[in-house]
PDB file of N, CA and C in Angstrom:
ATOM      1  N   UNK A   1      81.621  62.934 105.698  1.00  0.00           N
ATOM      2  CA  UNK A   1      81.689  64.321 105.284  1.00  0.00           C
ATOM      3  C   UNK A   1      82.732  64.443 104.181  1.00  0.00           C
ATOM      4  N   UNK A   2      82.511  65.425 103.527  1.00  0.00           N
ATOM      5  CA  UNK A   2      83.683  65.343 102.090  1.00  0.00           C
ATOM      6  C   UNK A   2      83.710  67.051 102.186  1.00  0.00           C
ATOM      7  N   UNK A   3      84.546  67.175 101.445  1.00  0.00           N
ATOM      8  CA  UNK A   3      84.847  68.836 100.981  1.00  0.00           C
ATOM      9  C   UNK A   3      85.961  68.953  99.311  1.00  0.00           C
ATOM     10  N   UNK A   4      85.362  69.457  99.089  1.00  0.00           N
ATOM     11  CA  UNK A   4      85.566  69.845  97.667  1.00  0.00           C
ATOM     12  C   UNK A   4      86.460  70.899  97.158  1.00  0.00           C
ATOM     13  N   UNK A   5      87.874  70.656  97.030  1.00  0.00           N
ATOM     14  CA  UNK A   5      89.159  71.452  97.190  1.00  0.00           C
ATOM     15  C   UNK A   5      89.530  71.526  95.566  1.00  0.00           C
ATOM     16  N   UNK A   6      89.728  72.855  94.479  1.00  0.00           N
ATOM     17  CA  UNK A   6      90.283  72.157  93.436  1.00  0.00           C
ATOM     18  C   UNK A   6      90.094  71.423  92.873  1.00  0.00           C
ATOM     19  N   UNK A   7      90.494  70.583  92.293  1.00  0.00           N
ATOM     20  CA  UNK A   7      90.158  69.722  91.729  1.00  0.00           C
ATOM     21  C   UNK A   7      90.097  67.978  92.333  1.00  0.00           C
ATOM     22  N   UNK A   8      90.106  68.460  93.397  1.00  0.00           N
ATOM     23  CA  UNK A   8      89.813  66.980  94.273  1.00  0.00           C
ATOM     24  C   UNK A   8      88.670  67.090  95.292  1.00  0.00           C
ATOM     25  N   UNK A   9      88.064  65.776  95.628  1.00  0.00           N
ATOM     26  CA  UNK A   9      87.537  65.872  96.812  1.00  0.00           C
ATOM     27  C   UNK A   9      87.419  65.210  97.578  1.00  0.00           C
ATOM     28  N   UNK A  10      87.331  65.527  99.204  1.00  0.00           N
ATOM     29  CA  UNK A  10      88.093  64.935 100.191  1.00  0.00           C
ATOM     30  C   UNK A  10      87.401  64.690 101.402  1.00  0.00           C
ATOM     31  N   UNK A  11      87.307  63.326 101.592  1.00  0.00           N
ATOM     32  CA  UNK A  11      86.927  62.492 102.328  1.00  0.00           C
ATOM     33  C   UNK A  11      86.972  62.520 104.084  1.00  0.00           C
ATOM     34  N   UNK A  12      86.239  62.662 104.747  1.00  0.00           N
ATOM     35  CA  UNK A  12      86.454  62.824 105.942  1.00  0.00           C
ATOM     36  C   UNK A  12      86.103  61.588 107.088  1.00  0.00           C
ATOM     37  N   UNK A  13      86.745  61.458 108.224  1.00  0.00           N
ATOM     38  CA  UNK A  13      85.836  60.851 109.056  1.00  0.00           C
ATOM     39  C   UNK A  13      86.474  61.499 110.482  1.00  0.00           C
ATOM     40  N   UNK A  14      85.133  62.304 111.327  1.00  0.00           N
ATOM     41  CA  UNK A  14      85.987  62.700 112.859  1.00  0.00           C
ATOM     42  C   UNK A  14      86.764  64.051 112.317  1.00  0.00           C
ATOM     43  N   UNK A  15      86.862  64.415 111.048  1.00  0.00           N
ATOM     44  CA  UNK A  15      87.905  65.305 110.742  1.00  0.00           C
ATOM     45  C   UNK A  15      89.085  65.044 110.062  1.00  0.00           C
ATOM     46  N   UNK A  16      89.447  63.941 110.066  1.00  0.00           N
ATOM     47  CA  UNK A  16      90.684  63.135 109.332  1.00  0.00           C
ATOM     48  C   UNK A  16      89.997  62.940 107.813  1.00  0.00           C
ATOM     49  N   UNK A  17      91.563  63.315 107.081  1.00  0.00           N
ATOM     50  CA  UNK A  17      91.105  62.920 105.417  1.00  0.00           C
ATOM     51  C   UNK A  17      91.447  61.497 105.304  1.00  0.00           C
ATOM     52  N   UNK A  18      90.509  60.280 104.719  1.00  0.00           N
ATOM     53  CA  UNK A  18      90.879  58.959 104.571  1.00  0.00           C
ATOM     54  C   UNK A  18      90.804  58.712 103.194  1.00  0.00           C
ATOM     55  N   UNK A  19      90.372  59.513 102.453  1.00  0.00           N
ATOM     56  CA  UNK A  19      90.132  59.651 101.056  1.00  0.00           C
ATOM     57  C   UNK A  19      90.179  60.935  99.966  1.00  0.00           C
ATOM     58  N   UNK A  20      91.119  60.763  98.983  1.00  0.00           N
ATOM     59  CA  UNK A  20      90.940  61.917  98.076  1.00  0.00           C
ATOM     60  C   UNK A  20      90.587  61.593  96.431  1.00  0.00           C
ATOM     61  N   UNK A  21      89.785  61.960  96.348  1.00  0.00           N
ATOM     62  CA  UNK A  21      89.663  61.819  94.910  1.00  0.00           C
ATOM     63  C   UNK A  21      89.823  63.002  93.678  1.00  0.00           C
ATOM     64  N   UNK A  22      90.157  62.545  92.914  1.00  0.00           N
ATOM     65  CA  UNK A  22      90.497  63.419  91.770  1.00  0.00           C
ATOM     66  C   UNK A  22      89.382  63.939  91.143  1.00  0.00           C
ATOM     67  N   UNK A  23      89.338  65.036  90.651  1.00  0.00           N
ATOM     68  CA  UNK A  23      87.917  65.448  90.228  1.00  0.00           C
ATOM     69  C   UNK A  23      88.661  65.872  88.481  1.00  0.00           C
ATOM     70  N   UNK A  24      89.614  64.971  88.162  1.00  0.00           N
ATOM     71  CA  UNK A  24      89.636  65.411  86.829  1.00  0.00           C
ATOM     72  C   UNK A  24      90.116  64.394  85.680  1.00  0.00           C
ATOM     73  N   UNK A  25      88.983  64.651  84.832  1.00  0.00           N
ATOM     74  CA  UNK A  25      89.079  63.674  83.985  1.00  0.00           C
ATOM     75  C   UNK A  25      90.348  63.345  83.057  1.00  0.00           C
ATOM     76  N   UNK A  26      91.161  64.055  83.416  1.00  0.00           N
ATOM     77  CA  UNK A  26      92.700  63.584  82.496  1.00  0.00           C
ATOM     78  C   UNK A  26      93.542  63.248  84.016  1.00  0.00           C
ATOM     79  N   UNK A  27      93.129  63.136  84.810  1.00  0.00           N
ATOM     80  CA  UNK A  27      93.839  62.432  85.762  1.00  0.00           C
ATOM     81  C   UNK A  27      93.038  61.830  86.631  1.00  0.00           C
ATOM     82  N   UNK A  28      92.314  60.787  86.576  1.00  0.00           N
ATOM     83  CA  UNK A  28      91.744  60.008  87.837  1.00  0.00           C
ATOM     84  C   UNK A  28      92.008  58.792  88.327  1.00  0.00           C
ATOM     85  N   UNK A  29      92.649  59.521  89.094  1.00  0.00           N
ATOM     86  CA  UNK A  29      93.090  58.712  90.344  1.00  0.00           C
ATOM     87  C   UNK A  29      92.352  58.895  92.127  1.00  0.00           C
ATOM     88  N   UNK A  30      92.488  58.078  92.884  1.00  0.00           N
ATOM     89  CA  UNK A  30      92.093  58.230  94.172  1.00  0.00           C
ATOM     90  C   UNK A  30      93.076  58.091  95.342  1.00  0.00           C
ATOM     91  N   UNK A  31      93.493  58.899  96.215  1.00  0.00           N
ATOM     92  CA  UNK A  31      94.332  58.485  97.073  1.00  0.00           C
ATOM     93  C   UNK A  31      93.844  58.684  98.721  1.00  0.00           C
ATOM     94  N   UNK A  32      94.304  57.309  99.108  1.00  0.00           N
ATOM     95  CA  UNK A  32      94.120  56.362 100.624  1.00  0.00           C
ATOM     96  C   UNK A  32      95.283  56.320 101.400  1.00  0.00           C
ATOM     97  N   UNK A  33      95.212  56.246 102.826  1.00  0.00           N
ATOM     98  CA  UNK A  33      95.899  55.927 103.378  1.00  0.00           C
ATOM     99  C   UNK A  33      96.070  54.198 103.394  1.00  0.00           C
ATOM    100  N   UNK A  34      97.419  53.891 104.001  1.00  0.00           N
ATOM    101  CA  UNK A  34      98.001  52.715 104.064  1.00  0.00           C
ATOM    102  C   UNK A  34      99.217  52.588 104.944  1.00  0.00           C
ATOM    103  N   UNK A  35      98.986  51.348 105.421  1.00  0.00           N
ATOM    104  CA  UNK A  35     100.082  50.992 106.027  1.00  0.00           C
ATOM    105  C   UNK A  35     101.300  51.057 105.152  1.00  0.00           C
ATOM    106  N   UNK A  36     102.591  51.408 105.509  1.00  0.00           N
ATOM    107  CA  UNK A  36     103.990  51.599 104.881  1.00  0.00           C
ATOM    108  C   UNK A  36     103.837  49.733 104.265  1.00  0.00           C
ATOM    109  N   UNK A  37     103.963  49.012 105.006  1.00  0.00           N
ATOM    110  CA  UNK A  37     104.351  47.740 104.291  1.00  0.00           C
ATOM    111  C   UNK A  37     103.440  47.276 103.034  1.00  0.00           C
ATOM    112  N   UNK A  38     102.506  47.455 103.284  1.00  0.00           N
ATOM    113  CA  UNK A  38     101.069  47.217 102.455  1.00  0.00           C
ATOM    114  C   UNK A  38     101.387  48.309 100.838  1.00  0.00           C
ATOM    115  N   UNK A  39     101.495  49.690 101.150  1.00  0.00           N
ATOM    116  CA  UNK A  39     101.820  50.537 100.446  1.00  0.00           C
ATOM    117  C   UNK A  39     103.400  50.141  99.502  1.00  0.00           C
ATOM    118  N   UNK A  40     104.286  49.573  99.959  1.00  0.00           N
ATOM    119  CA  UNK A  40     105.580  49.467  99.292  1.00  0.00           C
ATOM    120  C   UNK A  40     105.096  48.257  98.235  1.00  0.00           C
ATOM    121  N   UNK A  41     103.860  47.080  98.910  1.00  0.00           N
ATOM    122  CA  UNK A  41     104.074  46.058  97.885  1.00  0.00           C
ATOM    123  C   UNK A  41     103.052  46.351  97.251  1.00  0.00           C
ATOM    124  N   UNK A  42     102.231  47.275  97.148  1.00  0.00           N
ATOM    125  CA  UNK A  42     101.192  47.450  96.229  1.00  0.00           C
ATOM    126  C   UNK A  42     101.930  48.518  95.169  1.00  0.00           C
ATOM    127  N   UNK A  43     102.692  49.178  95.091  1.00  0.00           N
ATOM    128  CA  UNK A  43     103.266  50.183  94.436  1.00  0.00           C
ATOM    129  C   UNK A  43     104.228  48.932  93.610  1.00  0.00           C
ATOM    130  N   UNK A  44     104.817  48.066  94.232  1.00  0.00           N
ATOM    131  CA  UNK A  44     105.692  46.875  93.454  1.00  0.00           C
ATOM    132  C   UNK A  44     104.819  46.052  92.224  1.00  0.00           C
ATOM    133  N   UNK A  45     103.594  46.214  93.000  1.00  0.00           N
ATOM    134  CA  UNK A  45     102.673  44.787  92.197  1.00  0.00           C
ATOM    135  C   UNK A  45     101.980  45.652  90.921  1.00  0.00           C
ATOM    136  N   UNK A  46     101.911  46.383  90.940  1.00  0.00           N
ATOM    137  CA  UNK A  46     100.647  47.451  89.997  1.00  0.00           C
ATOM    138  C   UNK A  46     101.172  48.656  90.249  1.00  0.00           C
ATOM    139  N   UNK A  47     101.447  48.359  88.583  1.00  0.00           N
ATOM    140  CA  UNK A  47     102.189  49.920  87.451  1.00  0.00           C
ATOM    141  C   UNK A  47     101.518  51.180  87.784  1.00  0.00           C
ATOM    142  N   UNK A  48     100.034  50.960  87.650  1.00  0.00           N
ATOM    143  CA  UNK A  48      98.852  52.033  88.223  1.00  0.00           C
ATOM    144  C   UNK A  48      99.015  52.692  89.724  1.00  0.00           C
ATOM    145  N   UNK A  49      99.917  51.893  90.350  1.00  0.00           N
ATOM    146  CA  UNK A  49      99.722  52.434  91.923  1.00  0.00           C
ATOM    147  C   UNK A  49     100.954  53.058  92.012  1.00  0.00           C
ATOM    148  N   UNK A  50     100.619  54.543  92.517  1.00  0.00           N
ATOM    149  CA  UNK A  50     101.994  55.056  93.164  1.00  0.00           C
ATOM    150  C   UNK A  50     102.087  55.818  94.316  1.00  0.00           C
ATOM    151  N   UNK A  51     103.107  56.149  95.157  1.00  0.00           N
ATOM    152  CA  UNK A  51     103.269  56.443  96.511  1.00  0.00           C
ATOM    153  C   UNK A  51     102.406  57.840  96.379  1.00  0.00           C
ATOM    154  N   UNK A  52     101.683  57.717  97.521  1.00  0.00           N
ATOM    155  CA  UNK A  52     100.780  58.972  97.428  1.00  0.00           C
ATOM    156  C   UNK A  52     100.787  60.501  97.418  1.00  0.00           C
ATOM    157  N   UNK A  53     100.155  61.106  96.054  1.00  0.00           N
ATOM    158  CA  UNK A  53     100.793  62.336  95.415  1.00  0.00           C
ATOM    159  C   UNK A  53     100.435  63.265  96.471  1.00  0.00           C
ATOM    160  N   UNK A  54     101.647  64.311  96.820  1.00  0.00           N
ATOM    161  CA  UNK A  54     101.111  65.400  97.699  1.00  0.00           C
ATOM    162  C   UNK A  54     101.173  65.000  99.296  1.00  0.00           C
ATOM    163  N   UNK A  55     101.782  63.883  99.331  1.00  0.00           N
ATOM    164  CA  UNK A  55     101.305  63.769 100.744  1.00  0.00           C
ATOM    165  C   UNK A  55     102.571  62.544 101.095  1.00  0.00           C
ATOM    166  N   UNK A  56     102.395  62.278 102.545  1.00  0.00           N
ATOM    167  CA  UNK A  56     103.439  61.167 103.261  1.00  0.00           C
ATOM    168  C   UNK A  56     103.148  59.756 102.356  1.00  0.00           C
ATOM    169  N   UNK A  57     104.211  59.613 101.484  1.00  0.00           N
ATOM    170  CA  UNK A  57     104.729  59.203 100.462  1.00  0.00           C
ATOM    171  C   UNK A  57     104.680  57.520 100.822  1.00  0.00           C
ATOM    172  N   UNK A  58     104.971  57.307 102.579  1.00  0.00           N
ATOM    173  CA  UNK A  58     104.569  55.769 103.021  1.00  0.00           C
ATOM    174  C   UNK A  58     103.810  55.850 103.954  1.00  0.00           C
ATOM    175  N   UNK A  59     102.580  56.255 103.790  1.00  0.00           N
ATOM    176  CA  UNK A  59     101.399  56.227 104.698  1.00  0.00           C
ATOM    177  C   UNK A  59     100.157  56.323 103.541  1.00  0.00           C
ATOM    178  N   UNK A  60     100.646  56.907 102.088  1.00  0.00           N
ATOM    179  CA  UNK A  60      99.464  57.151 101.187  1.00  0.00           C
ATOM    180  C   UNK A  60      99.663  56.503 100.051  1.00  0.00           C
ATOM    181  N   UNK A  61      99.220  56.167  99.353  1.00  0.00           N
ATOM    182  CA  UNK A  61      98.996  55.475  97.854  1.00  0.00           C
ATOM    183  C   UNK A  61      98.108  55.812  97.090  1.00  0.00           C
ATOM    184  N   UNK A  62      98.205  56.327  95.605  1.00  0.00           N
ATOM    185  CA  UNK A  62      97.533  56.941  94.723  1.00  0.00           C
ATOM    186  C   UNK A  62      97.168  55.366  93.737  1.00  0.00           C
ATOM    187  N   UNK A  63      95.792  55.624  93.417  1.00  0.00           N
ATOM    188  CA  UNK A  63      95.354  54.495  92.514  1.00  0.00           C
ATOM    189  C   UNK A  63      94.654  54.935  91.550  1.00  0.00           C
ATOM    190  N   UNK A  64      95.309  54.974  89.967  1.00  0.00           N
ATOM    191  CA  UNK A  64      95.189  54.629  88.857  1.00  0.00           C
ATOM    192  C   UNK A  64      94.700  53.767  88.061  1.00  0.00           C
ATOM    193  N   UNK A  65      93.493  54.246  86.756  1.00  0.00           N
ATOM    194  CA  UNK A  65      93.228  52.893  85.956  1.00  0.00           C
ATOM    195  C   UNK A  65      94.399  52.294  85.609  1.00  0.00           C
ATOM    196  N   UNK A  66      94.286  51.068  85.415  1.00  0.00           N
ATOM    197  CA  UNK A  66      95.597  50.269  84.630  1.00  0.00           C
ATOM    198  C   UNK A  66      95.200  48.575  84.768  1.00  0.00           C
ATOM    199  N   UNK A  67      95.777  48.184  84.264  1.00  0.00           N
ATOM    200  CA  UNK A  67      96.061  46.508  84.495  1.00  0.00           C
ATOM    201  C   UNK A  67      96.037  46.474  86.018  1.00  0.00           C
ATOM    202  N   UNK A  68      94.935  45.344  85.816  1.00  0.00           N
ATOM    203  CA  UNK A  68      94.890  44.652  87.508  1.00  0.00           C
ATOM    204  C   UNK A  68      94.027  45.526  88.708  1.00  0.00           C
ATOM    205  N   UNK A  69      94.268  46.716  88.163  1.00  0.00           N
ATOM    206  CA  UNK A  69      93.190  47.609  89.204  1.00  0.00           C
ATOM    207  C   UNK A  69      91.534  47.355  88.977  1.00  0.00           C
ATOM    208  N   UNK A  70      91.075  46.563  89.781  1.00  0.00           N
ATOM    209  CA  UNK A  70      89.683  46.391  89.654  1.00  0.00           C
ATOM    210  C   UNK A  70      88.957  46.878  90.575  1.00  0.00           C
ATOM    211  N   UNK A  71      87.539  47.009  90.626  1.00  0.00           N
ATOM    212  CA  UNK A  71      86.783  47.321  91.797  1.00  0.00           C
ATOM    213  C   UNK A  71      86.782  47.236  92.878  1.00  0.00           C
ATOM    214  N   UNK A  72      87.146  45.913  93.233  1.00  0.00           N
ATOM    215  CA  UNK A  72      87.276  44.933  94.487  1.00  0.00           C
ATOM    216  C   UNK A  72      88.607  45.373  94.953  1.00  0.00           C
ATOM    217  N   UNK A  73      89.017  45.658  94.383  1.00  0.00           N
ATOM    218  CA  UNK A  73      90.943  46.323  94.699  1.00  0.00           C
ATOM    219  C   UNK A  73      90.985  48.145  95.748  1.00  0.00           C
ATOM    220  N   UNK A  74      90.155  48.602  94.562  1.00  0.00           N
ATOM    221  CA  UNK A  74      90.018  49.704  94.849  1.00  0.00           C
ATOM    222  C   UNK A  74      88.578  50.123  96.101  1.00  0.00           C
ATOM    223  N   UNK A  75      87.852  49.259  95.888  1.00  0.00           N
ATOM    224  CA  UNK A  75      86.893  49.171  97.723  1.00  0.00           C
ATOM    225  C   UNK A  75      87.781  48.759  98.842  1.00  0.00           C
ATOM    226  N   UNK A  76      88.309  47.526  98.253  1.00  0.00           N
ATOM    227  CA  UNK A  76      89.306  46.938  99.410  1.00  0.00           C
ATOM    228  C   UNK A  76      90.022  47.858  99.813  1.00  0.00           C
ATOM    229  N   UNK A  77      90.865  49.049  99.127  1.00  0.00           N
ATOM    230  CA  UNK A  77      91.226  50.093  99.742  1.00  0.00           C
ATOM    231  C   UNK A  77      91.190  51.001 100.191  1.00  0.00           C
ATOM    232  N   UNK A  78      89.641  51.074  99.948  1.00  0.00           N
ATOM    233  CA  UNK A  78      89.091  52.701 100.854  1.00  0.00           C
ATOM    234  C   UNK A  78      88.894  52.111 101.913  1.00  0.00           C
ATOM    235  N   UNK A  79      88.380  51.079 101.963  1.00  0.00           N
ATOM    236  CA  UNK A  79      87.603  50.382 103.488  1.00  0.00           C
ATOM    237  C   UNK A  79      89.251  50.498 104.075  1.00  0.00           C
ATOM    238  N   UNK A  80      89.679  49.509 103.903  1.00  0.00           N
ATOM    239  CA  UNK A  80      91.483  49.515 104.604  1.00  0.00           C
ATOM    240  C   UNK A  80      91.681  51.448 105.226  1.00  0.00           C
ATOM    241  N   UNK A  81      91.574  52.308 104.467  1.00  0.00           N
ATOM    242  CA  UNK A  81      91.782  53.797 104.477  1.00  0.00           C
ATOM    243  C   UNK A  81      90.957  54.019 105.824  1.00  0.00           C
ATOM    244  N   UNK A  82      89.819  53.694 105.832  1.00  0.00           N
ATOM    245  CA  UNK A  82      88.662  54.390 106.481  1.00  0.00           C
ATOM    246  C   UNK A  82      89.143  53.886 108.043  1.00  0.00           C
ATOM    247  N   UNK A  83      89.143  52.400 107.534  1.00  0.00           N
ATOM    248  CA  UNK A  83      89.490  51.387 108.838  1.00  0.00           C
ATOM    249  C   UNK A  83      91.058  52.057 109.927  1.00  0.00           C
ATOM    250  N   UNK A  84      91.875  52.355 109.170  1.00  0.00           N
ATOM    251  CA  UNK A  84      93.357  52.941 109.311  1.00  0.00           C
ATOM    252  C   UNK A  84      92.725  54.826 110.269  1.00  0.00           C
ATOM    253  N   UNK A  85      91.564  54.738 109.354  1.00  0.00           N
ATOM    254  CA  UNK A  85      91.543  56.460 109.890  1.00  0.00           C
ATOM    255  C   UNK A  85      90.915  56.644 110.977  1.00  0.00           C
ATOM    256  N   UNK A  86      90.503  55.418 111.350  1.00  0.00           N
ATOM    257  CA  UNK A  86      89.033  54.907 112.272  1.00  0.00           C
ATOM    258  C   UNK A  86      90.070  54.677 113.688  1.00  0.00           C
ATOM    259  N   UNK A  87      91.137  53.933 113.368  1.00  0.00           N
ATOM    260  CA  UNK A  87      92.031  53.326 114.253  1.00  0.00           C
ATOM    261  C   UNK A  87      92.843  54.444 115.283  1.00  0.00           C
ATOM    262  N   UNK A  88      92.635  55.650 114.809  1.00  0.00           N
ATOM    263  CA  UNK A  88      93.873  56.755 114.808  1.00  0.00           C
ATOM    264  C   UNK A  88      92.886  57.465 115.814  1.00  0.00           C
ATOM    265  N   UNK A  89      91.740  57.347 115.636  1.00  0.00           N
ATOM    266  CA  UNK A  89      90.348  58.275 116.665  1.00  0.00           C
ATOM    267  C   UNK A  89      90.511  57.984 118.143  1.00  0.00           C
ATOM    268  N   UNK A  90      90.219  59.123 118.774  1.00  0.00           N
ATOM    269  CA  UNK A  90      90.101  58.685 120.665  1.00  0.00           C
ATOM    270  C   UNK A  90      89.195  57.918 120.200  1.00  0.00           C
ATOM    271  N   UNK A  91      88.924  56.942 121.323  1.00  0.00           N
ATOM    272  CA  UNK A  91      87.425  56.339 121.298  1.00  0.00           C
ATOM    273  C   UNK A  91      86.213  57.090 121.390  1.00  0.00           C
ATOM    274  N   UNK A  92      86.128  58.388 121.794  1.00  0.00           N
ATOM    275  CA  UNK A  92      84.947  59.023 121.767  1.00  0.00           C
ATOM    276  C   UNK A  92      84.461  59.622 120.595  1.00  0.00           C
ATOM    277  N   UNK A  93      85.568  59.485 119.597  1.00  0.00           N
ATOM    278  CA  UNK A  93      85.110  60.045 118.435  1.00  0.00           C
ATOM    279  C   UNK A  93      84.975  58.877 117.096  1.00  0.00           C
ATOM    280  N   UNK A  94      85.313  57.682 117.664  1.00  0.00           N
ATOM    281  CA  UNK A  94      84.778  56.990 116.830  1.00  0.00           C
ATOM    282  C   UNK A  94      83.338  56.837 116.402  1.00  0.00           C
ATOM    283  N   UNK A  95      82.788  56.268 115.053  1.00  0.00           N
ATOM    284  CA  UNK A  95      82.212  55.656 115.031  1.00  0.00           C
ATOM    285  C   UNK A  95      81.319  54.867 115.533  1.00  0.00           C
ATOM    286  N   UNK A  96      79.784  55.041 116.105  1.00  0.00           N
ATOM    287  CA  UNK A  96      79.434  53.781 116.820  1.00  0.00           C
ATOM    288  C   UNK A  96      79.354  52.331 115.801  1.00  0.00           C
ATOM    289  N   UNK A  97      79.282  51.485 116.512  1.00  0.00           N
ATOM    290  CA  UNK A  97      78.997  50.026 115.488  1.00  0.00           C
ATOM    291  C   UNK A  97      77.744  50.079 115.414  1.00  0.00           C
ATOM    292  N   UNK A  98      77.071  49.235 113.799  1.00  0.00           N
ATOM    293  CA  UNK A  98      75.919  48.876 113.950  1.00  0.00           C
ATOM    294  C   UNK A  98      75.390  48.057 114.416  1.00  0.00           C
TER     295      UNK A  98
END
């Protein structure tokens, strides 16, 4: 489920936001949740990444075009997001598996 706030839009699972995206073309970026440790060295490694705007600053990370940010970077981190938001659910509101 998503919902469409402003100029972002926002990702749901169960009710939890695991994803926000920017809906504007002079700023696109996407921001995920993350583990604090994961989040401190990705903000170290890549200029493009910064502690996540608007929100708990070591639980979120904002991702920017730039050097080194590739596709595979940026899937790898929604899945990580989704997975993190998935983790946080009673069990009755998870997800079934396929």
């Amino acid at each position: 489920m998503y919902t469409k706030r402003s100029r972002s839009v926002l990702v749901f699972i169960a009710g939890k936001v695991f994803l926000i995206v920017t809906d504007d073309p002079d700023e696109r970026i996407i921001t995920v949740k993350c583990e604090p440790e994961h989040a401190r060295a990705q903000v170290r490694g890549y200029v493009s990444i910064t502690p996540g705007r608007y929100l708990d600053k070591r639980h979120w990370i904002s991702l920017g075009p730039g050097p080194g940010i590739t596709k595979r970077l940026v899937t790898g981190a929604v899945e990580d997001s989704y997975d993190l938001a998935v983790a946080r659910l009673p069990q009755r509101d998870r997800p079934r598996a396929r």
